[in-house]
N, C-alpha and C. Protein backbone atom coordinates (compact mmCIF):
# COMPACT_ATOMS: atom_id res chain seq x y z
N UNK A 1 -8.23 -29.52 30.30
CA UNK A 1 -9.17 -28.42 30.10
C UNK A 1 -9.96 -28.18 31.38
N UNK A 2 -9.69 -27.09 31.99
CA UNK A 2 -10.70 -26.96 33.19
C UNK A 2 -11.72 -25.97 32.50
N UNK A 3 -12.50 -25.53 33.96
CA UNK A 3 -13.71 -25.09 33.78
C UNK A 3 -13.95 -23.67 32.73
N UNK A 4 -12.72 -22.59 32.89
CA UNK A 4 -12.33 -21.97 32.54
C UNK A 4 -12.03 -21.28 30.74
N UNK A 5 -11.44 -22.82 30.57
CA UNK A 5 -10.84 -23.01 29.13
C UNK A 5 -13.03 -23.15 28.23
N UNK A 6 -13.64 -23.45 29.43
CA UNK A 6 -15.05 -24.32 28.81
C UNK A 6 -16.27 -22.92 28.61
N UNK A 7 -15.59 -21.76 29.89
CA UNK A 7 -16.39 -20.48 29.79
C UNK A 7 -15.98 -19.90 28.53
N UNK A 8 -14.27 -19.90 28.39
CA UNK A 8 -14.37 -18.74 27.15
C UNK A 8 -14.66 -19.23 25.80
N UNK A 9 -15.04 -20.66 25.21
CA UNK A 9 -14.95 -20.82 24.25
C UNK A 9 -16.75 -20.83 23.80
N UNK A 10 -17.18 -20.84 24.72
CA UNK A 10 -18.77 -21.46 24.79
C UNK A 10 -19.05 -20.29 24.15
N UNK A 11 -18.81 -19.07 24.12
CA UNK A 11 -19.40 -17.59 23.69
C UNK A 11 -18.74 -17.26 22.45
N UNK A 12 -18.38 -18.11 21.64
CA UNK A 12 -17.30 -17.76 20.27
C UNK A 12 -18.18 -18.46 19.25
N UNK A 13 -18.63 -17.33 18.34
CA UNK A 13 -19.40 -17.32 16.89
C UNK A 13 -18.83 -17.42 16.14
N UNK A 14 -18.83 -17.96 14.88
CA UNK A 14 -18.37 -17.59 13.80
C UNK A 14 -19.06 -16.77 12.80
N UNK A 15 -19.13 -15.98 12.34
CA UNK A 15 -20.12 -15.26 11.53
C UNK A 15 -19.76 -14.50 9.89
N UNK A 16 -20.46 -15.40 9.25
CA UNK A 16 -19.46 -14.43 7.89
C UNK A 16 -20.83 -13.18 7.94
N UNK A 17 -19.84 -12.30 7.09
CA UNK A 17 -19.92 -10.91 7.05
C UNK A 17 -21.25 -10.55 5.54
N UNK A 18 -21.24 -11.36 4.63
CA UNK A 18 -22.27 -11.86 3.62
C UNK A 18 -23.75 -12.34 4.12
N UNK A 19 -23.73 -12.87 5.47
CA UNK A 19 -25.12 -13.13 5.81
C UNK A 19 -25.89 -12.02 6.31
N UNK A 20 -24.68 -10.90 6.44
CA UNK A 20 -25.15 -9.98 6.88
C UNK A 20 -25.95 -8.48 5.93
N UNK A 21 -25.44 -9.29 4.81
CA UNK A 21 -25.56 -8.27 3.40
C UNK A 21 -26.94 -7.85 3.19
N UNK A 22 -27.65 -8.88 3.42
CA UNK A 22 -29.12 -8.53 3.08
C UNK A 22 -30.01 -8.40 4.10
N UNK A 23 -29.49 -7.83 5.01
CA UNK A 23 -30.51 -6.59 6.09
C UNK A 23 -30.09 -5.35 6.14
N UNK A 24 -31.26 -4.20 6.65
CA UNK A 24 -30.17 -2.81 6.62
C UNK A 24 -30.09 -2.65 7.59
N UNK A 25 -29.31 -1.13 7.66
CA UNK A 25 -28.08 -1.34 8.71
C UNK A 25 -28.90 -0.85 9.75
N UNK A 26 -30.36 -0.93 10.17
CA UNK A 26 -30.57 -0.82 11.80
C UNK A 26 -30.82 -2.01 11.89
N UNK A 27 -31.63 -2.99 11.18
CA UNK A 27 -31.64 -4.46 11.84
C UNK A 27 -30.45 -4.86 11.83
N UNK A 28 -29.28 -4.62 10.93
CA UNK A 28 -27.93 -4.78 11.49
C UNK A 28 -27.57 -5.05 12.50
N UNK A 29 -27.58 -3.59 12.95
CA UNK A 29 -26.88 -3.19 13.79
C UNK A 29 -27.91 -3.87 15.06
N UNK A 30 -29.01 -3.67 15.45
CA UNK A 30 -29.85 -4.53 16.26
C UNK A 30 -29.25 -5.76 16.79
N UNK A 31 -29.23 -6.72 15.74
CA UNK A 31 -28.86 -8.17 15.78
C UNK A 31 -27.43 -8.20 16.19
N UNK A 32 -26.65 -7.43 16.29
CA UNK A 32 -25.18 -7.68 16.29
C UNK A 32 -24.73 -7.30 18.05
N UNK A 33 -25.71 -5.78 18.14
CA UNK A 33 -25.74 -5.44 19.45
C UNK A 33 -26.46 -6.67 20.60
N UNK A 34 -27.56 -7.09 19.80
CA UNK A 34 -28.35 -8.38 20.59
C UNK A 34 -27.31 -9.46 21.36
N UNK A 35 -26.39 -9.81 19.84
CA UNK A 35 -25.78 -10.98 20.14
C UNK A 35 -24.36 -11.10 20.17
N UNK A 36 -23.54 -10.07 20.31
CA UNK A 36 -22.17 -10.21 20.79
C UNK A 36 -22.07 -8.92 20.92
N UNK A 37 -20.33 -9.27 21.69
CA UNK A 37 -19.57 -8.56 22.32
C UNK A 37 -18.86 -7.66 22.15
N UNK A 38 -17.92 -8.21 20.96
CA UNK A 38 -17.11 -8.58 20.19
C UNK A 38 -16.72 -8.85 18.60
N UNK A 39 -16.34 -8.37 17.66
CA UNK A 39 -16.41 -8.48 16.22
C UNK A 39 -14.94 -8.49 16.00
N UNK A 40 -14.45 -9.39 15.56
CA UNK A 40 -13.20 -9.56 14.80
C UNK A 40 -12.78 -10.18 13.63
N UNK A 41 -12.51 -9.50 12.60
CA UNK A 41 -12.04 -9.92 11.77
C UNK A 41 -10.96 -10.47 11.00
N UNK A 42 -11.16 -11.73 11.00
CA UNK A 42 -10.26 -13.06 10.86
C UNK A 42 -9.40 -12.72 9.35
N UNK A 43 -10.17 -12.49 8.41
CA UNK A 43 -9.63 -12.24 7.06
C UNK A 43 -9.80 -10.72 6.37
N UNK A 44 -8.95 -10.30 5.69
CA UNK A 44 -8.98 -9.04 4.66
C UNK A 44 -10.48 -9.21 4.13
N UNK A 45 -11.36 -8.09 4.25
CA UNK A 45 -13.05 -7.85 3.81
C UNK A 45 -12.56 -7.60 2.02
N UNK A 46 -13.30 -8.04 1.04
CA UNK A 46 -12.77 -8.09 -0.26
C UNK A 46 -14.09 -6.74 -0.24
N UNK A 47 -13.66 -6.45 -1.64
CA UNK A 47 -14.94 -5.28 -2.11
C UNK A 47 -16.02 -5.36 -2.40
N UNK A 48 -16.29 -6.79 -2.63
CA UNK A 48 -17.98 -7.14 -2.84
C UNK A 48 -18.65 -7.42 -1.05
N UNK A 49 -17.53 -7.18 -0.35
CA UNK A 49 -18.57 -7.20 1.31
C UNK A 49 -18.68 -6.01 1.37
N UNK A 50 -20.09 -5.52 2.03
CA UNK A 50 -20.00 -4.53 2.45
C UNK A 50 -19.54 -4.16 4.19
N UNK A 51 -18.72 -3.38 4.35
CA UNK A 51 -17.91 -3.75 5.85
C UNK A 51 -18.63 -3.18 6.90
N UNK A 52 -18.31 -3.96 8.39
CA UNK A 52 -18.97 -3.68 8.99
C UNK A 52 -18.40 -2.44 9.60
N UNK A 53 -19.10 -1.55 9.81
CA UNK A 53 -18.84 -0.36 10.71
C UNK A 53 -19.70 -0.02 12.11
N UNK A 54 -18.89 -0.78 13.21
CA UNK A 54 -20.01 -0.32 14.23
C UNK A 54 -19.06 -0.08 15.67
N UNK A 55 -19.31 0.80 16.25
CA UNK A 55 -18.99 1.21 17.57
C UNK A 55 -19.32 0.33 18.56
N UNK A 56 -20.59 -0.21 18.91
CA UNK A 56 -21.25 -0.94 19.47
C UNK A 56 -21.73 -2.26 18.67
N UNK A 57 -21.06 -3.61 18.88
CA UNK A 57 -20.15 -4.05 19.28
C UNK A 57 -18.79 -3.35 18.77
N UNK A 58 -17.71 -3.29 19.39
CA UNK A 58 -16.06 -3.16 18.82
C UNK A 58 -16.20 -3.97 18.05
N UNK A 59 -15.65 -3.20 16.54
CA UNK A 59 -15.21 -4.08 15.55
C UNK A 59 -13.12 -4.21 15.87
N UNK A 60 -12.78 -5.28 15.36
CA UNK A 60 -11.57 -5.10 15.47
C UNK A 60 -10.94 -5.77 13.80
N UNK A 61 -10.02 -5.59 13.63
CA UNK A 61 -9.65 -5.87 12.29
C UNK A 61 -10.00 -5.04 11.07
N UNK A 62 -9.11 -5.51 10.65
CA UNK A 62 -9.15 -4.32 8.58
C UNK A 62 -10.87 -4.26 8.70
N UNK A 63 -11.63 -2.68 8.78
CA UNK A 63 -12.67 -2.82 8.29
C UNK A 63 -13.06 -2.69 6.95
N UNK A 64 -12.09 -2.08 5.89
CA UNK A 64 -12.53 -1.84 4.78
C UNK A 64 -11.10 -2.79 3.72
N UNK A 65 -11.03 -2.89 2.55
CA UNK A 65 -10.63 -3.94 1.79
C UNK A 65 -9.43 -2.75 1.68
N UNK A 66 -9.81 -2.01 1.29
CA UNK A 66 -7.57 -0.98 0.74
C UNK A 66 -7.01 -1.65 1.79
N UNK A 67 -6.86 -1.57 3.42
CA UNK A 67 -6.59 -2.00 3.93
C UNK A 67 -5.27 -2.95 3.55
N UNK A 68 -5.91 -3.75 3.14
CA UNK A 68 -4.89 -5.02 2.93
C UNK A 68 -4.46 -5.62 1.53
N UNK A 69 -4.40 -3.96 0.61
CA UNK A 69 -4.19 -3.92 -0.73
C UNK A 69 -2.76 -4.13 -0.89
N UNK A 70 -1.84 -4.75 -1.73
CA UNK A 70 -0.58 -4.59 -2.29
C UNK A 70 -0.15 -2.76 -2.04
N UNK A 71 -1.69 -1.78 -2.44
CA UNK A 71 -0.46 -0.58 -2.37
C UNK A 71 -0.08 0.43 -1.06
N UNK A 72 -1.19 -0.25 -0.12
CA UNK A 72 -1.53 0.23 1.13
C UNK A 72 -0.04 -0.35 1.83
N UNK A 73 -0.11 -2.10 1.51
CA UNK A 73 1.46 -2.19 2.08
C UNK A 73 2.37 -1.26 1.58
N UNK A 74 3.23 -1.23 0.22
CA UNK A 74 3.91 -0.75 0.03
C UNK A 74 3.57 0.81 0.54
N UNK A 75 2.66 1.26 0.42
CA UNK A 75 2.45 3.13 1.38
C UNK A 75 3.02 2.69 2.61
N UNK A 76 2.91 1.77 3.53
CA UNK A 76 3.15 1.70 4.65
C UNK A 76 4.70 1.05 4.97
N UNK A 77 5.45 0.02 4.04
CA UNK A 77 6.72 0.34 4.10
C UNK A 77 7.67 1.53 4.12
N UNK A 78 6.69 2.54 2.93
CA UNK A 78 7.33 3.67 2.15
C UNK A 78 7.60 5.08 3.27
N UNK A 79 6.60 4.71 4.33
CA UNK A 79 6.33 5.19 5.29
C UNK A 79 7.56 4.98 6.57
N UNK A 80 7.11 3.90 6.80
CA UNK A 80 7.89 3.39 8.44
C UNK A 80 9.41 2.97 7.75
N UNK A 81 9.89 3.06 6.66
CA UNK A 81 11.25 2.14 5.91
C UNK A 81 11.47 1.24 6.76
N UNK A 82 10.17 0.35 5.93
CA UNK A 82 10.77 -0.72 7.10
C UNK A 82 9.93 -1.97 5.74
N UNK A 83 9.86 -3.28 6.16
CA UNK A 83 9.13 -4.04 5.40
C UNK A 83 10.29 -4.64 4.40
N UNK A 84 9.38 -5.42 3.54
CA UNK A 84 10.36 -6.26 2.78
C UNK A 84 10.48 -5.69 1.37
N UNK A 85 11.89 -5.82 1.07
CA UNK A 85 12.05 -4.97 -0.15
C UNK A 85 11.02 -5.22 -1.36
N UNK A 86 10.74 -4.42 -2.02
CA UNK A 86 9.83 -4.14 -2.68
C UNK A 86 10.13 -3.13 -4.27
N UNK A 87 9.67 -3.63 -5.18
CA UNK A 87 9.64 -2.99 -6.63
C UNK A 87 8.53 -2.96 -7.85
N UNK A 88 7.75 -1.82 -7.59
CA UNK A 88 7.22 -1.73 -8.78
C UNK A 88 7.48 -1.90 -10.08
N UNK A 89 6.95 -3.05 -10.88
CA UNK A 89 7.12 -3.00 -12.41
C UNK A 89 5.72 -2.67 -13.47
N UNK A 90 6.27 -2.21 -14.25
CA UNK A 90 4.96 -1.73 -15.27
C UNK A 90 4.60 -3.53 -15.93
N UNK A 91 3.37 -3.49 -15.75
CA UNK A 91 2.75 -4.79 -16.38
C UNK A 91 3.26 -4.76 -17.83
N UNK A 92 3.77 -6.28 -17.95
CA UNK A 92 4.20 -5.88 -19.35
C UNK A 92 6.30 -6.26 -19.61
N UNK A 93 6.69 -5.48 -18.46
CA UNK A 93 7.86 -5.63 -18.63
C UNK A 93 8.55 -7.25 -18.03
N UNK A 94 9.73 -7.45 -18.63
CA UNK A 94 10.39 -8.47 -18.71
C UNK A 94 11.65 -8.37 -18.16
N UNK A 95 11.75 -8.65 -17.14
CA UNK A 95 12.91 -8.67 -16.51
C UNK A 95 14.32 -9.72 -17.10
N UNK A 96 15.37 -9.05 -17.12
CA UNK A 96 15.86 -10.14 -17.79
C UNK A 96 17.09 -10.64 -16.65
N UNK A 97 17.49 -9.79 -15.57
CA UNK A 97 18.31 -10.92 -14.46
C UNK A 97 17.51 -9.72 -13.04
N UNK A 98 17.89 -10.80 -12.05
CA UNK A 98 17.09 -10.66 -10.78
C UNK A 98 17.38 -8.60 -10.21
N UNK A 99 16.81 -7.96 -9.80
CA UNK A 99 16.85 -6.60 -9.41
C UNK A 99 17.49 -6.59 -8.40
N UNK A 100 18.80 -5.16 -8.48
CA UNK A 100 19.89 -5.39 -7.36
C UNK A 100 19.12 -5.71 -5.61
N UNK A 101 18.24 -4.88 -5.72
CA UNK A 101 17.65 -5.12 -4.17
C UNK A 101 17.40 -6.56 -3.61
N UNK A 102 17.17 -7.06 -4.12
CA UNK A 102 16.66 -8.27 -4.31
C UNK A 102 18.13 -9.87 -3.91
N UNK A 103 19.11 -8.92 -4.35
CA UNK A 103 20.43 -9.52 -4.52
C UNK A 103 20.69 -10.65 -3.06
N UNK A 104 20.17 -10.04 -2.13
CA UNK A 104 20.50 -10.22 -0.67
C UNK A 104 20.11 -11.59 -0.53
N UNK A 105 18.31 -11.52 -1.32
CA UNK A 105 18.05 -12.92 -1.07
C UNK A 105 18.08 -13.84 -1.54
N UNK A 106 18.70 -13.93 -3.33
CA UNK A 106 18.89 -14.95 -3.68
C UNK A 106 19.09 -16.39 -3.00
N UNK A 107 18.71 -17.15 -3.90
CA UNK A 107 18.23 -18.42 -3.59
C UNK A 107 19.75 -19.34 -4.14
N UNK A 108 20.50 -20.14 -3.32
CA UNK A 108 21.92 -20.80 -3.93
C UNK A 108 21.59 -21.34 -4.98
């Protein structure tokens, strides 16, 4: 580890997004501009966070929870045809042998 490896890590926060819940959004935004650079988001924001939205610092990552919903993927396979095969079933139904798409990957 040189000196280097010792600058970039020294400036790395961790910060959940919940401590942030109970100020509004100019002391927010204040405190965030105060103290970093940088905002990235490590995990999918669920719907009980409220997300961060700020220009100043760059946020980077899913800011809002659809984002990283089951139907947002499938929109975005449905889109690029690309992704892993995929099938809607109505809750409820019972499949009774594996769906042809699916065929490819069976398991021996």
């Amino acid at each position: 580890r040189g000196p280097l490896s010792i600058l970039i890590f020294c400036c790395l926060d961790l910060l959940r997004c919940e401590s942030l819940n109970g100020l509004d959004s100019a002391s927010c935004s204040r405190l965030l501009n105060k103290n970093y650079s940088l905002l990235v988001s490590m995990a999918p924001l669920s719907h009980e966070i409220q997300p961060v939205t700020s220009v100043r610092p760059q946020h980077m990552g899913p800011a809002i929870a659809e984002v990283s919903s089951v139907w947002f993927k499938l929109w975005l396979y449905s889109e690029l045809n690309a992704g892993p095969p995929s099938l809607l079933v109505v809750k409820g139904t019972r499949l009774k042998k594996l769906p042809a798409v699916f065929h490819p990957y069976r398991w021996p």
